[in-house]
C-alpha atoms as a PDB file:
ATOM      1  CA  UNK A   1      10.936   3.263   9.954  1.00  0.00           C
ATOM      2  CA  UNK A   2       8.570   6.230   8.702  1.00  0.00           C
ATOM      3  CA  UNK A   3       5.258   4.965   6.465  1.00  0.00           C
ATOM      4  CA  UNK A   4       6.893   6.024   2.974  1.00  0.00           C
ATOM      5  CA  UNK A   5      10.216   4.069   3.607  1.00  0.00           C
ATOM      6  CA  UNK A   6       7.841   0.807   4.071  1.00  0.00           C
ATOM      7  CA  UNK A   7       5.717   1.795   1.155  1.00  0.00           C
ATOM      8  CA  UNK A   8       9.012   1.856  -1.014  1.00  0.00           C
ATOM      9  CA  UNK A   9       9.949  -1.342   0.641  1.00  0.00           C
ATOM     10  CA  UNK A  10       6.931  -2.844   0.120  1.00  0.00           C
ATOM     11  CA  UNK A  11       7.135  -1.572  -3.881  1.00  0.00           C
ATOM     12  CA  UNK A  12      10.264  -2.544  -3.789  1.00  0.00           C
ATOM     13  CA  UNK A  13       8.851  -6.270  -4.983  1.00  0.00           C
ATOM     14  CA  UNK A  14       7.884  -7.340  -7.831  1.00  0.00           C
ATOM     15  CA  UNK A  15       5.558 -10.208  -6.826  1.00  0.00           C
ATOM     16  CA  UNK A  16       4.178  -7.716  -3.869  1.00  0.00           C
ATOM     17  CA  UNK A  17       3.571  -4.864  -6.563  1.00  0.00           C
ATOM     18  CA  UNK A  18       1.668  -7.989  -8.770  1.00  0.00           C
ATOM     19  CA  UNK A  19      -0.628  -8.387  -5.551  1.00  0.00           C
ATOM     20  CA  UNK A  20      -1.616  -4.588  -5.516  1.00  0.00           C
ATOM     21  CA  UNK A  21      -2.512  -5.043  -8.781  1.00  0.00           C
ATOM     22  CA  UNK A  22      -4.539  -8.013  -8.283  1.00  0.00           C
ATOM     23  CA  UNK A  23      -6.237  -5.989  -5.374  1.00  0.00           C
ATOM     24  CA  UNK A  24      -6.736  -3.188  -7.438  1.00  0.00           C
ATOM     25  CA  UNK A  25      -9.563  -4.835  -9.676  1.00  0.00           C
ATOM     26  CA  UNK A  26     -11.445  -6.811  -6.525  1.00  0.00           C
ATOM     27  CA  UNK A  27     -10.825  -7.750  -3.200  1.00  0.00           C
ATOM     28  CA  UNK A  28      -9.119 -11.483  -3.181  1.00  0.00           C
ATOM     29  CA  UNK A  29      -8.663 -13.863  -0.626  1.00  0.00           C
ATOM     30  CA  UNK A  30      -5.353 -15.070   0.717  1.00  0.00           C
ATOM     31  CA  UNK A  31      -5.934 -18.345  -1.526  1.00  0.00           C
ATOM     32  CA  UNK A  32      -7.399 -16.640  -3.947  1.00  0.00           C
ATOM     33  CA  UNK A  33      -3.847 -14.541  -4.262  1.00  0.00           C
ATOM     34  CA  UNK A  34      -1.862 -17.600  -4.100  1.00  0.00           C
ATOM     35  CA  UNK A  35      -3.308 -19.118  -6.550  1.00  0.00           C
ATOM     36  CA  UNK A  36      -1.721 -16.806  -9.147  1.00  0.00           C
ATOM     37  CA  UNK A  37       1.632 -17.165  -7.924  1.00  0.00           C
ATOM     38  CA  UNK A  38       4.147 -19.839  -7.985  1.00  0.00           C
ATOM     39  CA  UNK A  39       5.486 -19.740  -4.222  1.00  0.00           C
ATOM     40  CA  UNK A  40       4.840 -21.304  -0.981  1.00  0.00           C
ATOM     41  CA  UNK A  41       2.313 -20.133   1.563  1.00  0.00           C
ATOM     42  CA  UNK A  42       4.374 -18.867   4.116  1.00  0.00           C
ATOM     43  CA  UNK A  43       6.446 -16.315   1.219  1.00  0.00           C
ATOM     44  CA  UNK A  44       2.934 -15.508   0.447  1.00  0.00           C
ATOM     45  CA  UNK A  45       1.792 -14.722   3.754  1.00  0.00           C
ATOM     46  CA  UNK A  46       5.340 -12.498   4.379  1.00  0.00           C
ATOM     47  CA  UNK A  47       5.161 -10.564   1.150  1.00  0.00           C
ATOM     48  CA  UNK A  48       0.752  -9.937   2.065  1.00  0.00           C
ATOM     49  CA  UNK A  49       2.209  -8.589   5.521  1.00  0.00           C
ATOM     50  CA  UNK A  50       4.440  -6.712   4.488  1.00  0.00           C
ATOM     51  CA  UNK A  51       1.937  -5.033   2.500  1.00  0.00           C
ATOM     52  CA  UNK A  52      -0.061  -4.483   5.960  1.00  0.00           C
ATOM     53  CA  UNK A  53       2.157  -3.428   7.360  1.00  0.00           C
ATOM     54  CA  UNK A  54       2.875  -0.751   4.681  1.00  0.00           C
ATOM     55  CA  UNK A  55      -0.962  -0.065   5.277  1.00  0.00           C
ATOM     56  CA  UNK A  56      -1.258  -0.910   1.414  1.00  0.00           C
ATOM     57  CA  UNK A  57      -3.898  -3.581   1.632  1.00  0.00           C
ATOM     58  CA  UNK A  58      -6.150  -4.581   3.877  1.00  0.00           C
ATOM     59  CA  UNK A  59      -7.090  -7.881   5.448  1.00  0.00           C
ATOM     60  CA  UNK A  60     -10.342  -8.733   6.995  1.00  0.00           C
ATOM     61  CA  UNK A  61     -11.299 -12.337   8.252  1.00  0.00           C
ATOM     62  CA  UNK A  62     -14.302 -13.415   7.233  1.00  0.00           C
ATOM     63  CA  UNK A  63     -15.515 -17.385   7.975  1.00  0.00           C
ATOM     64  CA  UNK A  64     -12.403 -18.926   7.949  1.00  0.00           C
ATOM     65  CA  UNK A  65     -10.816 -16.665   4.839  1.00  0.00           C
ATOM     66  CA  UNK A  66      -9.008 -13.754   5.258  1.00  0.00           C
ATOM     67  CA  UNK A  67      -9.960 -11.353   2.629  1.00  0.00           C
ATOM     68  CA  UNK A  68      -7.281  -8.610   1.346  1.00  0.00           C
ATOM     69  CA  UNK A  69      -8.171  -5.437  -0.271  1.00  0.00           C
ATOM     70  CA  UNK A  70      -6.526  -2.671  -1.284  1.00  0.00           C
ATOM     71  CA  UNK A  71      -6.082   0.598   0.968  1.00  0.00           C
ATOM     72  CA  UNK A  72      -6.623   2.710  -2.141  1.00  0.00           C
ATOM     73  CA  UNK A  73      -6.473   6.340   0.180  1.00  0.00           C
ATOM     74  CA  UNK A  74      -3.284   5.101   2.322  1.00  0.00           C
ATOM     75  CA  UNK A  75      -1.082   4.572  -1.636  1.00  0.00           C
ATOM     76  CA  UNK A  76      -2.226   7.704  -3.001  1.00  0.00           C
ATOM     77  CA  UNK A  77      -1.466   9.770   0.015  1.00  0.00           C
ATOM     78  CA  UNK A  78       1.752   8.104   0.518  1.00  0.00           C
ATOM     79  CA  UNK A  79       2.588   9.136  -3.476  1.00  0.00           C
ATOM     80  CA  UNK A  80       1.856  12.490  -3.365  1.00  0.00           C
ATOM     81  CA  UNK A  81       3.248  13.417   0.334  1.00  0.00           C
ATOM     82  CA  UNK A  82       6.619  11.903  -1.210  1.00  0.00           C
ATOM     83  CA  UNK A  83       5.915  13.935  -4.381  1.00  0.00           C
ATOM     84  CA  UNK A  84       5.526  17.074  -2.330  1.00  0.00           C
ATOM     85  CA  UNK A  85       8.767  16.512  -0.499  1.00  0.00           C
ATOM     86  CA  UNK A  86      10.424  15.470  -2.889  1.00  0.00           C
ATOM     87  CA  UNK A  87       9.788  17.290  -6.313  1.00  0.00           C
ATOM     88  CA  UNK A  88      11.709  21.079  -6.997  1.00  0.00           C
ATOM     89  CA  UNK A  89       8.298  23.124  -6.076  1.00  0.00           C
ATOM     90  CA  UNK A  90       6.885  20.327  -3.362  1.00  0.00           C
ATOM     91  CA  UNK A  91       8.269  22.417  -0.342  1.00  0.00           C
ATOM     92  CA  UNK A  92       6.658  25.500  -1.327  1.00  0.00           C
ATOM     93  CA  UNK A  93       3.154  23.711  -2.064  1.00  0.00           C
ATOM     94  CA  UNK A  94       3.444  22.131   1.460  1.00  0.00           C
ATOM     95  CA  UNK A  95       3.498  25.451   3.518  1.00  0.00           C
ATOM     96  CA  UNK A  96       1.206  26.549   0.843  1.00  0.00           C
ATOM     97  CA  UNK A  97      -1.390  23.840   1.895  1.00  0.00           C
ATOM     98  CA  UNK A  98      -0.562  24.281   5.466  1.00  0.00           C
ATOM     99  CA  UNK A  99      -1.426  27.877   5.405  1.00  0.00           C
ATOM    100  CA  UNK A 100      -4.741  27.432   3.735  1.00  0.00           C
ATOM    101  CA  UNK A 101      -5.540  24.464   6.157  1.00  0.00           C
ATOM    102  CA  UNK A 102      -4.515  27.144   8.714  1.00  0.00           C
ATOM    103  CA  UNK A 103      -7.174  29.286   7.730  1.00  0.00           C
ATOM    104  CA  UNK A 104      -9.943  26.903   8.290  1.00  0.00           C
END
């Protein structure tokens, strides 16, 4: 599976697109997160790898807490190559952009 079909997957949840914004205000850790949702650990940990997976978030171990943050560059390049392939003039800016990059 390509990286934007598991960011739409991952988006594709409602408790996982909660979690991004959670991350999106301060790094968290995994009890941190659950601690703002009503669900067992083990959904938890699924819907958080999923979102690694994804490469949406982040998660670094630190002591014995694994700390999540939010992989801010990885969703906004996923967004805007899907918008450039998938908007009327997106084709046009891509070889656009590839010519310039050419040049360099």
């Amino acid at each position: 599976m390509d990286n934007i079909n598991l960011v739409f997957e991952a988006l594709s949840s409602t408790p996982r697109r909660k979690i991004l914004s959670y991350l999106s205000a301060t790094p968290l850790t995994a009890g941190e997160i659950s601690e703002r949702f009503e669900m067992s650990k083990p959904a938890l940990s699924k819907h958080l790898k999923i979102l690694q997976t994804a490469n949406l978030i982040t998660g670094e171990k630190k002591g014995q807490y694994m700390h999540y943050s939010l992989n801010r560059d990885n969703l906004v390049s996923n967004l805007q190559d899907f918008a450039a392939n998938f908007c009327p003039v997106g084709s046009g800016l891509k070889k656009e952009s590839k010519q310039i990059a050419d040049k360099d």
